[in-house]
Protein backbone atom coordinates (compact mmCIF):
# COMPACT_ATOMS: atom_id res chain seq x y z
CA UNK A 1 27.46 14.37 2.82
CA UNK A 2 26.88 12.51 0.03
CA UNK A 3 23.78 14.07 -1.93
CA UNK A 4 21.57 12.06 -4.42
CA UNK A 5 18.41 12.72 -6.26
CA UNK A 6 15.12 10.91 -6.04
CA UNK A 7 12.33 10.91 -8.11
CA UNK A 8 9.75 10.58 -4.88
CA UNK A 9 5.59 10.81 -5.20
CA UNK A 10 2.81 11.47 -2.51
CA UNK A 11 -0.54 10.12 -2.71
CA UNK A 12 -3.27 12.11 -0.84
CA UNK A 13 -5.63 9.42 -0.06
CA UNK A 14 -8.36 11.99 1.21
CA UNK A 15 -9.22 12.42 -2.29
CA UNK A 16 -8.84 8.99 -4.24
CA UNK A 17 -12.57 8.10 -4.82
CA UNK A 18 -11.26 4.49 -6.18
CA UNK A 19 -11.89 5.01 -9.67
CA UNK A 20 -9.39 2.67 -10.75
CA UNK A 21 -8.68 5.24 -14.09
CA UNK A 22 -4.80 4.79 -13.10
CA UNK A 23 -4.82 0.99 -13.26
CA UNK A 24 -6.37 1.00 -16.55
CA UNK A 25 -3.90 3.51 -18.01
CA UNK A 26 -1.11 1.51 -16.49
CA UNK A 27 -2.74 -1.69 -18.06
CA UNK A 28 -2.93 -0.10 -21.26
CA UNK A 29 0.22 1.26 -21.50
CA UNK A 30 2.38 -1.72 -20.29
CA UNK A 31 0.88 -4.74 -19.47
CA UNK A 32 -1.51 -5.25 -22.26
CA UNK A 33 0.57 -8.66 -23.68
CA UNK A 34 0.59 -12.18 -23.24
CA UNK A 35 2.12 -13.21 -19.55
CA UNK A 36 1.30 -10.13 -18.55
CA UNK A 37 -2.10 -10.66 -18.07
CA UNK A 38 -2.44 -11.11 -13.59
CA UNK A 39 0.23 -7.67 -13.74
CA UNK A 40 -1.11 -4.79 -12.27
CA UNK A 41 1.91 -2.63 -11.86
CA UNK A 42 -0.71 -0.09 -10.46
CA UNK A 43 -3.69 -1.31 -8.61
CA UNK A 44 -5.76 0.21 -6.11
CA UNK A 45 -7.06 -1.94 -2.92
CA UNK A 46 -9.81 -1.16 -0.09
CA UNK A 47 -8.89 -0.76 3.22
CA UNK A 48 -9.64 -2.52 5.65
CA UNK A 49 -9.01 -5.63 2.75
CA UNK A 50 -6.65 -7.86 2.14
CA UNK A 51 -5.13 -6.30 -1.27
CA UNK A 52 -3.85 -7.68 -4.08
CA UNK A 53 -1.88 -10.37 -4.47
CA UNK A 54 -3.96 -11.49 -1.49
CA UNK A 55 -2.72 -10.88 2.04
CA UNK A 56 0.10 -9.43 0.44
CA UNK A 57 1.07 -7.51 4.07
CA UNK A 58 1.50 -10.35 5.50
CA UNK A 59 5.22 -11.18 5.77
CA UNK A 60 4.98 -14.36 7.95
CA UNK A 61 3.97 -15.65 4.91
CA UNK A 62 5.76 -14.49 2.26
CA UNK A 63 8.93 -12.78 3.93
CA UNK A 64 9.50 -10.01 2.19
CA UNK A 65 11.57 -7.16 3.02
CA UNK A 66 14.62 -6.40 5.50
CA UNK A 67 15.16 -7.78 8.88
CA UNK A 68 17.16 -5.72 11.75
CA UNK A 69 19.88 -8.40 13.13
CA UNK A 70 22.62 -7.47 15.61
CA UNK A 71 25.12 -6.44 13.09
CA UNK A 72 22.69 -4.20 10.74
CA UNK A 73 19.53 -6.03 8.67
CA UNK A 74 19.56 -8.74 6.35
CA UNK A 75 16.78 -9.83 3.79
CA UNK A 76 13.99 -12.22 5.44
CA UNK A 77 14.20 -15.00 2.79
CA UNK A 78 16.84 -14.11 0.89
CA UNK A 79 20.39 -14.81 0.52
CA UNK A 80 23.57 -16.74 -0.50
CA UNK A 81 22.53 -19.99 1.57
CA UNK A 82 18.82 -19.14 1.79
CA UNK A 83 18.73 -18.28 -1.89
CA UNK A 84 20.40 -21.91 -2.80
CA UNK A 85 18.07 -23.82 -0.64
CA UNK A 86 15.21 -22.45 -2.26
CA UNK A 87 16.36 -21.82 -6.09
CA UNK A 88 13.88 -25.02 -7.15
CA UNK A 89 11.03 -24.67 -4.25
CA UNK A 90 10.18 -21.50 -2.59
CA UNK A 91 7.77 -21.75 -0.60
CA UNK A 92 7.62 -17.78 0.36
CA UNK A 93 6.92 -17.23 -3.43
CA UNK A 94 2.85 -16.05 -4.49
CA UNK A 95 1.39 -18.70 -6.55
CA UNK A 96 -1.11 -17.94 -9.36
CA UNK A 97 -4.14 -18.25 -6.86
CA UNK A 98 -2.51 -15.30 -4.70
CA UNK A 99 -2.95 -13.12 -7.76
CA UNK A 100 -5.76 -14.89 -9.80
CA UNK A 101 -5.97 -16.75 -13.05
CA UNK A 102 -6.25 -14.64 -15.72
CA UNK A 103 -9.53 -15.23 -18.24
CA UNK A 104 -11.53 -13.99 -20.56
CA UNK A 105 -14.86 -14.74 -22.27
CA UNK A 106 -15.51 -16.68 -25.59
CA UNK A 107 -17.74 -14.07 -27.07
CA UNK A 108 -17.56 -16.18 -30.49
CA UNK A 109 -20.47 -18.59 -28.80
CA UNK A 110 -22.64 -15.47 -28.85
CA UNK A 111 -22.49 -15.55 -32.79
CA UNK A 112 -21.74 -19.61 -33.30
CA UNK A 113 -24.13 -20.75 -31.16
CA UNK A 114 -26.96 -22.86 -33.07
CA UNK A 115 -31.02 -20.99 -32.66
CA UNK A 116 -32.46 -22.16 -29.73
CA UNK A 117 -34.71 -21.87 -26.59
CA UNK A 118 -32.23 -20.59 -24.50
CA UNK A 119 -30.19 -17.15 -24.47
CA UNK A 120 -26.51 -17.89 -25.63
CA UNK A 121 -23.86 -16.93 -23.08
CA UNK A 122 -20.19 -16.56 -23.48
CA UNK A 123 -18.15 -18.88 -21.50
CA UNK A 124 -15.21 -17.63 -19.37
CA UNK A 125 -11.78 -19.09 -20.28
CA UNK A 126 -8.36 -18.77 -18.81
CA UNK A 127 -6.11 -17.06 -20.78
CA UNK A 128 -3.22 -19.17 -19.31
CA UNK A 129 -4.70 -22.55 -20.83
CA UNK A 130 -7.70 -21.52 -22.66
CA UNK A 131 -9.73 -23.86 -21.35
CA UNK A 132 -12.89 -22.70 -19.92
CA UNK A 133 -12.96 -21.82 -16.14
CA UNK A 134 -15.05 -20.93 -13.20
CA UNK A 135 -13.66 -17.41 -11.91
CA UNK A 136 -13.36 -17.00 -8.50
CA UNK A 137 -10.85 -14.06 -7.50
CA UNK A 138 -9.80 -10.53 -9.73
CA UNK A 139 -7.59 -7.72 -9.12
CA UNK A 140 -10.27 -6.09 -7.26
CA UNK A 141 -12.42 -9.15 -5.66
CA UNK A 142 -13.11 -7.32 -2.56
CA UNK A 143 -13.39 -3.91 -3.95
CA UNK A 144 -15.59 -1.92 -1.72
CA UNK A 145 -15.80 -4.38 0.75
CA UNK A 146 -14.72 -2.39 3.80
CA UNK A 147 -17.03 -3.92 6.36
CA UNK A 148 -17.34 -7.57 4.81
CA UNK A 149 -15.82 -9.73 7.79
CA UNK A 150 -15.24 -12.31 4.87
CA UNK A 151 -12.17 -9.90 3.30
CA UNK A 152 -11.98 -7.14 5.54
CA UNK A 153 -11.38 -8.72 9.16
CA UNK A 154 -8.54 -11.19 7.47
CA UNK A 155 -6.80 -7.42 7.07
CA UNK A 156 -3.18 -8.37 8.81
CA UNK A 157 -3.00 -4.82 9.80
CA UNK A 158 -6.33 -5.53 12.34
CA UNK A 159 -3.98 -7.76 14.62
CA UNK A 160 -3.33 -5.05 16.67
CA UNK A 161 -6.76 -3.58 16.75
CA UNK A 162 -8.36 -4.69 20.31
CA UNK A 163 -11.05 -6.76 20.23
CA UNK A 164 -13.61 -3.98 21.59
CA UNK A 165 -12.90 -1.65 18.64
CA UNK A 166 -12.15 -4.50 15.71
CA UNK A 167 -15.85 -5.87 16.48
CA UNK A 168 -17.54 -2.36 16.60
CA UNK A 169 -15.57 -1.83 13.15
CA UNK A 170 -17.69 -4.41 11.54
CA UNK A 171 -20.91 -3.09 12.85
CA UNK A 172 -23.12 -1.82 9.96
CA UNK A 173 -24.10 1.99 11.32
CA UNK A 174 -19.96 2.16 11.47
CA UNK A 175 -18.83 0.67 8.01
CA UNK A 176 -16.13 2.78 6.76
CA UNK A 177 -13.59 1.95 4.17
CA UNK A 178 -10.72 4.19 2.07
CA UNK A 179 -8.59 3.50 -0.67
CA UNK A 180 -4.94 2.71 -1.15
CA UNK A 181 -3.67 3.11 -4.17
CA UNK A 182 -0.34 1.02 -4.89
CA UNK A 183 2.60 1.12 -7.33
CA UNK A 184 6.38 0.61 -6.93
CA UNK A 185 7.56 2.43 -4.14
CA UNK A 186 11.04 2.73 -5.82
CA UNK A 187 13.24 2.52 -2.51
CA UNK A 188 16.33 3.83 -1.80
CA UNK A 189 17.18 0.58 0.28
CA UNK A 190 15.35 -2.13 -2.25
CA UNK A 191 15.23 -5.47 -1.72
CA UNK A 192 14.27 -6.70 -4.70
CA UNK A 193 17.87 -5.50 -6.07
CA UNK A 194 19.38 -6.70 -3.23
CA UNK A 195 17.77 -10.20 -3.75
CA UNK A 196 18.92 -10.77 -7.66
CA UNK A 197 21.72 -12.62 -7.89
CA UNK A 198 21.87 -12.29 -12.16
CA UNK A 199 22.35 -7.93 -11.22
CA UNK A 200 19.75 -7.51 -13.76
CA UNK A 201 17.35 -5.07 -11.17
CA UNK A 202 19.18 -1.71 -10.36
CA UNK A 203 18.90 2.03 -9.33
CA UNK A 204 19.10 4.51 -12.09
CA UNK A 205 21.81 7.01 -10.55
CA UNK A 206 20.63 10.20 -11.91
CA UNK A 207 16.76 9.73 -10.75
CA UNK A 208 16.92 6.81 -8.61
CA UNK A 209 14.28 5.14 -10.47
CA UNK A 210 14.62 0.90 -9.94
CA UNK A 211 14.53 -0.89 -13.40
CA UNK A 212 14.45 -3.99 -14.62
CA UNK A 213 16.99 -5.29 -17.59
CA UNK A 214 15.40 -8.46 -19.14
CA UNK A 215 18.55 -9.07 -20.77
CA UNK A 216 20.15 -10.07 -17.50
CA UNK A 217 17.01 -11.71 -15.97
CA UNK A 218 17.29 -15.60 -15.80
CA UNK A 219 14.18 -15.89 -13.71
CA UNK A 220 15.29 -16.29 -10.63
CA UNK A 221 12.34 -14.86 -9.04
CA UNK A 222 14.27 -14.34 -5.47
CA UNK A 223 13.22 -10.55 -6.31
CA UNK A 224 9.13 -11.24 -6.29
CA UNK A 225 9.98 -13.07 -2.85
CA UNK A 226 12.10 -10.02 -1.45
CA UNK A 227 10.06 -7.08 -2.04
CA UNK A 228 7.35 -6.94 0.66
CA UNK A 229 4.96 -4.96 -1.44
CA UNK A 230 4.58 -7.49 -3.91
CA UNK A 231 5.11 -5.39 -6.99
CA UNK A 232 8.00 -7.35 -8.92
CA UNK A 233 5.70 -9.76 -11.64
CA UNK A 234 6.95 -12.80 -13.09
CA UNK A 235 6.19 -12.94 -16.61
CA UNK A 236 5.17 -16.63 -17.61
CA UNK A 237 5.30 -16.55 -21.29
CA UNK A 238 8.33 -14.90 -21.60
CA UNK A 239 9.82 -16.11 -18.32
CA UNK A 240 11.52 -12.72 -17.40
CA UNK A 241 10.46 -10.50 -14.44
CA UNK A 242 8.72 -7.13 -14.51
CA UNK A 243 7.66 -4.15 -12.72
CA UNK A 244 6.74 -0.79 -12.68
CA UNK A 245 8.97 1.81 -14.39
CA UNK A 246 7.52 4.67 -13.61
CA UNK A 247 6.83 5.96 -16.95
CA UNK A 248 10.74 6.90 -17.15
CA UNK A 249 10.07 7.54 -21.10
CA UNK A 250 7.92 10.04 -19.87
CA UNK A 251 9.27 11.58 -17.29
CA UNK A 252 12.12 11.89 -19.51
CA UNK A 253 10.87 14.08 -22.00
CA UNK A 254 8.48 16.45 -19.02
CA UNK A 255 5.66 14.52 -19.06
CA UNK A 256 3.98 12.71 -16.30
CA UNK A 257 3.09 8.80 -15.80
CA UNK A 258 0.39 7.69 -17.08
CA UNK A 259 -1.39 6.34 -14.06
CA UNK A 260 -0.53 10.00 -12.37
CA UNK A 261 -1.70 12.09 -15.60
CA UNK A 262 -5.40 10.20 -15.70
CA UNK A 263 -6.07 10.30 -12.22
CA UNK A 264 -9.59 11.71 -12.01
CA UNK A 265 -9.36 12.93 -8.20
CA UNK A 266 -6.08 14.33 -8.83
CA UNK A 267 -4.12 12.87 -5.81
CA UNK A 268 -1.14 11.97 -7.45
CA UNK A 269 2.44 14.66 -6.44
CA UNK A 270 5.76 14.11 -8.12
CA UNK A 271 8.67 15.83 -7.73
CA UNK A 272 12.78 15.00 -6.96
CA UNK A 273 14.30 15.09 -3.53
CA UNK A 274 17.82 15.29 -2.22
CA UNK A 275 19.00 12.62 -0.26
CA UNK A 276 22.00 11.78 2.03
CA UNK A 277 23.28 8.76 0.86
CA UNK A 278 25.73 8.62 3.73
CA UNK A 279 22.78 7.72 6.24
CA UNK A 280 21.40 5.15 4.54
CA UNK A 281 22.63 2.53 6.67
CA UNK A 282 21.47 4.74 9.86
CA UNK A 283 18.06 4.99 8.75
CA UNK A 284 17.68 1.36 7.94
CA UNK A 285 19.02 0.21 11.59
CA UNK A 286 16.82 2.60 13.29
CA UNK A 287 14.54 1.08 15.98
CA UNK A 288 10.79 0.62 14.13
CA UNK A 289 9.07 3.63 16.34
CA UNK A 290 11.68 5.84 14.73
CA UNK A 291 11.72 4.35 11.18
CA UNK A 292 9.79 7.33 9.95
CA UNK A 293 11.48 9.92 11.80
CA UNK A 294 14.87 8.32 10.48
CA UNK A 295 13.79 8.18 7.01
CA UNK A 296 13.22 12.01 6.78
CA UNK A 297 16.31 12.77 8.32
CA UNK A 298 18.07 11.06 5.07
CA UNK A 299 15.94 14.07 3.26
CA UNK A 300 17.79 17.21 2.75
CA UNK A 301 17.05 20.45 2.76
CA UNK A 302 17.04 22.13 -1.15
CA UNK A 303 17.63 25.29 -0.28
CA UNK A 304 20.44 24.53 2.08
CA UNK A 305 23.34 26.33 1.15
CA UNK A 306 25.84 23.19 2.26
CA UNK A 307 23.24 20.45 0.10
CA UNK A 308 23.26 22.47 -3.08
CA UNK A 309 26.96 22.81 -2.82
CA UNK A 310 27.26 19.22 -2.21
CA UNK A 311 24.49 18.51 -4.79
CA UNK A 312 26.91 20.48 -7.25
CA UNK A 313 30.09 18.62 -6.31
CA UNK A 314 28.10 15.11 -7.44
CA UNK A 315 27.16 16.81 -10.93
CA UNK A 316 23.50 17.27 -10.12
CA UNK A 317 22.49 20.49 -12.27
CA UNK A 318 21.15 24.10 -11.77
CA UNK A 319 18.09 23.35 -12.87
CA UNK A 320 17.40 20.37 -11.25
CA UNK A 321 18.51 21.75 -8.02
CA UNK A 322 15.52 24.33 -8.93
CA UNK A 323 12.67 21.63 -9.68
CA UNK A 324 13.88 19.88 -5.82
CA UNK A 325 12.98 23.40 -4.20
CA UNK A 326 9.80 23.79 -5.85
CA UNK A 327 8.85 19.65 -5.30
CA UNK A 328 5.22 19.09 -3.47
CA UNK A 329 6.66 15.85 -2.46
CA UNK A 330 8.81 17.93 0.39
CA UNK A 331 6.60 20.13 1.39
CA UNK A 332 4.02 17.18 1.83
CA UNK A 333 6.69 15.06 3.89
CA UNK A 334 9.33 17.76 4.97
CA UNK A 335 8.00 20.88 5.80
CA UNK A 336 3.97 19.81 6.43
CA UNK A 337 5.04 16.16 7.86
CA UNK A 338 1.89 15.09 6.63
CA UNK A 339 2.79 12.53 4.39
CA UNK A 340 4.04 9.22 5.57
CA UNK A 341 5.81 5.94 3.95
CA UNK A 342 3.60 2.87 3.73
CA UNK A 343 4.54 0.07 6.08
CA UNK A 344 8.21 1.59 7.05
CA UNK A 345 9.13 -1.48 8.70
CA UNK A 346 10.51 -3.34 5.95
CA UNK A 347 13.33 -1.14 5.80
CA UNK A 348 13.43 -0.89 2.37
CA UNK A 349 13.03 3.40 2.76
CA UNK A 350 10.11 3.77 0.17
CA UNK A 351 9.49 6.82 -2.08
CA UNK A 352 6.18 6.89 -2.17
CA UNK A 353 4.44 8.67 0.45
CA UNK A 354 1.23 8.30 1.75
CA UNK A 355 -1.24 11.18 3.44
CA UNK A 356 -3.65 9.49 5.76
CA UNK A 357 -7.16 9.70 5.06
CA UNK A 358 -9.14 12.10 7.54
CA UNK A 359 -11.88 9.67 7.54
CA UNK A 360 -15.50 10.56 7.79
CA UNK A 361 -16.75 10.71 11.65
CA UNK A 362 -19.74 9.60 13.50
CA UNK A 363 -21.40 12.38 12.08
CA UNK A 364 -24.49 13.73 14.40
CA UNK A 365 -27.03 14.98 12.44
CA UNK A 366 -29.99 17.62 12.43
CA UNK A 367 -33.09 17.94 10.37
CA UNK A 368 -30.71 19.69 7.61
CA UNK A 369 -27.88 18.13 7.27
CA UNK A 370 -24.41 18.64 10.30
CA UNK A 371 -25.61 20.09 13.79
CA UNK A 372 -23.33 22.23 14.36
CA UNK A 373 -24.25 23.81 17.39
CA UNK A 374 -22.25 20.86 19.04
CA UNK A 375 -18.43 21.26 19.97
CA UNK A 376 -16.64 20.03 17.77
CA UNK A 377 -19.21 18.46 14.86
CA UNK A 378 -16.28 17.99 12.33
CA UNK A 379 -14.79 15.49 14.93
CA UNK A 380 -11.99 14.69 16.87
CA UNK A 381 -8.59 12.04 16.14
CA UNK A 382 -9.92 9.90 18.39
CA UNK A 383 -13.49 9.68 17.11
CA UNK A 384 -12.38 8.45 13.81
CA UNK A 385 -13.85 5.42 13.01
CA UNK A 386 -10.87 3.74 11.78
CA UNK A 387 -8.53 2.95 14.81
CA UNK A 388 -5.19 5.26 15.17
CA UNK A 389 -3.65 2.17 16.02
CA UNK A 390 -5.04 0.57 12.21
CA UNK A 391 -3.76 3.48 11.01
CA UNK A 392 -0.32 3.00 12.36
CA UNK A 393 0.33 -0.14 11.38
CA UNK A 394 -0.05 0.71 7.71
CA UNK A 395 2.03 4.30 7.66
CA UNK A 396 4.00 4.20 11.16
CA UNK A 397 5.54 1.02 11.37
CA UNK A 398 3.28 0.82 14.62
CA UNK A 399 4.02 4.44 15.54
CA UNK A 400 0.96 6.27 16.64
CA UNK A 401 2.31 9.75 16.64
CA UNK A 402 3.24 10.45 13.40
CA UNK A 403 -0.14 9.24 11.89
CA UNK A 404 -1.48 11.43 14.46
CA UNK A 405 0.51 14.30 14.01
CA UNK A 406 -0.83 14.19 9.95
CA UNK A 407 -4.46 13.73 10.68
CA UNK A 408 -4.61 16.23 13.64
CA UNK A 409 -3.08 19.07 10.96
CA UNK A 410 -5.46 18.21 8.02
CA UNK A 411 -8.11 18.37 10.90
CA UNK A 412 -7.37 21.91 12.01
CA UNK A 413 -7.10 23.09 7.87
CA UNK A 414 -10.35 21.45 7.56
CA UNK A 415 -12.02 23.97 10.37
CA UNK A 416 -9.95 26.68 9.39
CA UNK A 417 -10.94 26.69 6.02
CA UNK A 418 -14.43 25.90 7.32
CA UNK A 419 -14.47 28.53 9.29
CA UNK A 420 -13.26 30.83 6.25
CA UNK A 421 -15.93 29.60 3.70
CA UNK A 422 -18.58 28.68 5.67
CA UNK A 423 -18.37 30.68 8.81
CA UNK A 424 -19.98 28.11 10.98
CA UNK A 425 -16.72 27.74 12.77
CA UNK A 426 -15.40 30.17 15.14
CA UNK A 427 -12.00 31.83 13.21
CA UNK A 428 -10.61 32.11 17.21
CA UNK A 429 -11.25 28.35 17.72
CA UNK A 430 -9.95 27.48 14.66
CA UNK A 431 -6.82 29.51 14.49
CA UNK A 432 -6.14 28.16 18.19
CA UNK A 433 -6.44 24.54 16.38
CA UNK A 434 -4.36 25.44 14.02
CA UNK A 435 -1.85 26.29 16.34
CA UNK A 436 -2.03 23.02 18.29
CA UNK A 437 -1.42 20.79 15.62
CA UNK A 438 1.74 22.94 14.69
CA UNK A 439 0.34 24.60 12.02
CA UNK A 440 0.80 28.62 10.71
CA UNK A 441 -1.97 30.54 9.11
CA UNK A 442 -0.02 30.66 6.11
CA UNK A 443 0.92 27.03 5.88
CA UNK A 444 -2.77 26.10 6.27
CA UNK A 445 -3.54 28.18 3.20
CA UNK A 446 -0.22 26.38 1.45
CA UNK A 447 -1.92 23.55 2.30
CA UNK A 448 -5.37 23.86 1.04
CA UNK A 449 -4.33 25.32 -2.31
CA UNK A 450 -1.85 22.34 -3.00
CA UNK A 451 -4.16 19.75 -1.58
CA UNK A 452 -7.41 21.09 -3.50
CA UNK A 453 -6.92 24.26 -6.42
CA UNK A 454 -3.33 22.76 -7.68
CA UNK A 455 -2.86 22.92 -11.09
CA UNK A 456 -1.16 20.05 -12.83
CA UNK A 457 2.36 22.33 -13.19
CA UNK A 458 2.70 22.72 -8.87
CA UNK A 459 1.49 18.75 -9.01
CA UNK A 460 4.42 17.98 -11.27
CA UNK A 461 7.57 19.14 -10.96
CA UNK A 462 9.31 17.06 -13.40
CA UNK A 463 12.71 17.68 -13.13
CA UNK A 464 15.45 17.46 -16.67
CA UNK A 465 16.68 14.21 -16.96
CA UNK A 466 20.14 15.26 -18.22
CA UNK A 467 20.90 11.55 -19.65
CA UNK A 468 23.53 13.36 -21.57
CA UNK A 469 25.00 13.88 -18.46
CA UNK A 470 23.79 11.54 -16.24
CA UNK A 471 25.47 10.57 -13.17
CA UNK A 472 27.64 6.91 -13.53
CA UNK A 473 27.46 5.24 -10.95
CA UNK A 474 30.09 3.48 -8.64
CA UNK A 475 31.59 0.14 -10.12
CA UNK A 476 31.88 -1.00 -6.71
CA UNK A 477 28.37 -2.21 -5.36
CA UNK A 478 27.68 0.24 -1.73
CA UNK A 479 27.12 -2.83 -0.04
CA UNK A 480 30.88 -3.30 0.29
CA UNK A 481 31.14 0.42 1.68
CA UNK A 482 28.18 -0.06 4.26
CA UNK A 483 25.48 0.74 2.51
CA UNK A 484 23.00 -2.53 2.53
CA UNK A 485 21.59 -3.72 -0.51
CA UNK A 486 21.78 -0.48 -2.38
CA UNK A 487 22.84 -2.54 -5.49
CA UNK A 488 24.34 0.34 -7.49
CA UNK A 489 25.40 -0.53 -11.34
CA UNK A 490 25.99 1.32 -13.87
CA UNK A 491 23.30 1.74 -16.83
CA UNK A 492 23.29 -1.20 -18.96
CA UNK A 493 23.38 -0.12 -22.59
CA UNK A 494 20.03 -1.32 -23.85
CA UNK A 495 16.98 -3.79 -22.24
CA UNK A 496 16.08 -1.62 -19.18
């Protein structure tokens, strides 16, 4: 057993009302600056939409990620003779127009502009060329637009939808949308640090944070192509890459990210979790229905007698040891199994966790507001009206029973605690429920106080950094000992 640590996150998307607070925070903070204009290391995207840069999902296109082959996995466009076929075209790369061309408005016309009839307007320009522009895509061009067949139905994660239940999706009494917000996943099998060949991307040892030195960047851009969520920029003016950091000068000294301390609805979790390191190239191999399953078997236990011994064999400290069994993040994808990793397929083993949206049902309704003197008038699973199978495809890797597993849970905590507040649920009924989606009294109350009353101290469970002690790293990339594009290096001294 080889145990790591990981600074992991959940995001509850039952409560993110799509604010778009985090984005601006992010923007703000880091990518306020010339070439950095089209980077939104944190944007948030409607679902069912195609998401930002557009039709970013869909890997036939621009072939990001890991691959399983017969003698473990290998990166999809990526690689020593790939990589030199494409170092001066690739066509797999986003262009500009995937993103969108960055502009502004030329609000001096409002003041320069000679007296006339007419009522002066400010042009928009591009803040590429500065020449003036017609805009016709954003960050968030089909914000909202959950039922628009113009973005929504071109949603690669419909293909598997059948026909029947993709068509009554669009009709307008059923319009339903949620959002999915998106930031660096931070993998523990990355592809993006797989896919540099300068060795300027890497894993931080002690937190497992993936960083960027610009110092060894020489613009390759193989890394933008590898990772299949899109969220390594290129930054034109300067011509290095960039990407999320997650706010590692932050965490460092206890405080949270940015984009996680402004979120209004307050469905942002961070904490550390152990990790085998040894399974890492089990997980990754594992067939896609049992991607998910495989991935939490890496996690271990914090209170495990054996894992804290082994955690204190690889230097990781008392406290921090401490801040892992007190982390939301496990509880939300260990001990709950309610949150799940978006599109596990790639193989890249995110950190970032999802919990699927219990989405609104066909709600019957009486002259005040529910009936509910009908079975069941919170719903069912099945009468959600975003498909399980939708559902799947974005936080399954196609498999139907973990997503279901998740929703039917926050389903029975939603009539328990219904049936505790409001009393228009039967407590018998409701405890049964409980009970059938593998939930204890006690962990439905667990739930519902992290999930809705948490302050921001259970939220956050910033662990010490340490750097005066942080773990060095192996000299000798893991790839050579089995491990597939795990990319160790040591710290660089300065230009992270």
């Amino acid at each position: 057993m080889d145990v790591r640590t990981q600074v992991s996150m959940v995001f509850h998307l039952d409560k993110c009302i799509g604010c778009h607070t985090c984005s601006i925070a992010c923007k703000n903070v880091w990518t306020d600056r010339r070439g950095a204009e089209y980077m939104w290391w944190n944007n948030v995207e409607t679902k069912p939409g195609t998401g930002y840069p557009t039709a970013w999902e869909d890997q036939e296109k621009y072939k990001g990620g890991w691959q399983k082959v017969t003698n473990g996995v290998e990166l999809r466009a990526v690689g020593k003779v790939r990589g030199a076929m494409t170092v001066f075209h690739n066509p797999n790369l986003p262009t500009i127009d995937d993103y969108y061309e960055p502009f502004t408005y030329r609000y001096q016309d409002l003041f320069d502009t000679p007296e006339g009839a007419d009522q002066p307007t400010a042009r928009p320009i591009s803040m590429i060329t500065g020449e003036p522009m017609e805009i016709e895509a954003g960050p968030n061009w089909d914000d909202d637009l959950g039922g628009s067949p113009v973005y929504a139905a071109n949603d690669p994660n419909l293909d598997k939808v059948s026909a029947a239940e993709r068509a009554a999706l669009f009709e307008v009494q059923r319009l339903v949308f949620f959002y999915l917000p998106r930031i660096c996943n931070h993998c523990l099998n990355p592809a993006c640090v797989a896919a540099c060949p300068s060795g300027a991307l890497y894993k931080r040892g002690e937190d497992g944070i993936v960083l960027l030195n610009q110092e060894r960047c020489r613009a390759w851009r193989f890394c933008v192509t590898a990772c299949p969520y899109k969220k390594v920029y290129f930054n034109w003016s300067t011509g290095k890459s960039e990407k999320c950091i997650l706010c590692y000068p932050r965490l460092e000294t206890g405080q949270a990210p940015a984009c996680f301390h402004s979120c209004v609805g307050r469905i942002r979790y961070l904490g550390v979790l152990f990790y085998d390191a040894e399974r890492i190239s089990e997980a990754i191999c594992a067939p896609d229905e049992d991607l998910v399953a495989a991935q939490r078997r890496l996690i271990l236990n914090p209170d495990d007698p054996e894992v804290i011994a082994g955690a204190a064999k690889n230097g990781i400290q008392p406290d921090v040891i401490a801040h892992a069994q007190r982390s939301p993040v496990y509880r939300y994808v260990m001990e709950w199994g309610l949150a799940l990793p978006l599109h596990a397929e790639h193989r890249t083993l995110p950190m970032l966790f999802y919990v699927p949206p219990l989405l609104p049902v066909m709600a019957q309704n009486g002259d005040n507001g529910y009936d509910t003197t009908i079975p069941d008038f919170l719903g069912s699973v099945d009468r959600y009206r975003l498909p399980i199978t939708y559902m799947a495809s974005l936080f399954g890797a196609g498999n139907e029973g973990v997503v279901r597993y998740a929703l039917r849970k926050q389903l029975a905590v939603r009539n328990y605690r219904r049936a505790v507040t409001a009393g228009d649920v039967d407590m018998d009924k409701a405890r049964k429920m409980l009970a059938e989606a593998d939930c204890t009294v006690d962990q439905a109350e667990d739930i519902y106080r992290l999930t809705s009353i948490a302050p921001l101290d259970d939220r956050f469970v910033i662990p010490p950094s340490h750097r005066e002690e942080a773990i060095e790293m192996l000299d000798e990339p893991l790839e050579a000992k089995g491990f597939a594009g795990m990319g160790f290096r040591k710290r660089p001294e300065r230009g992270a």
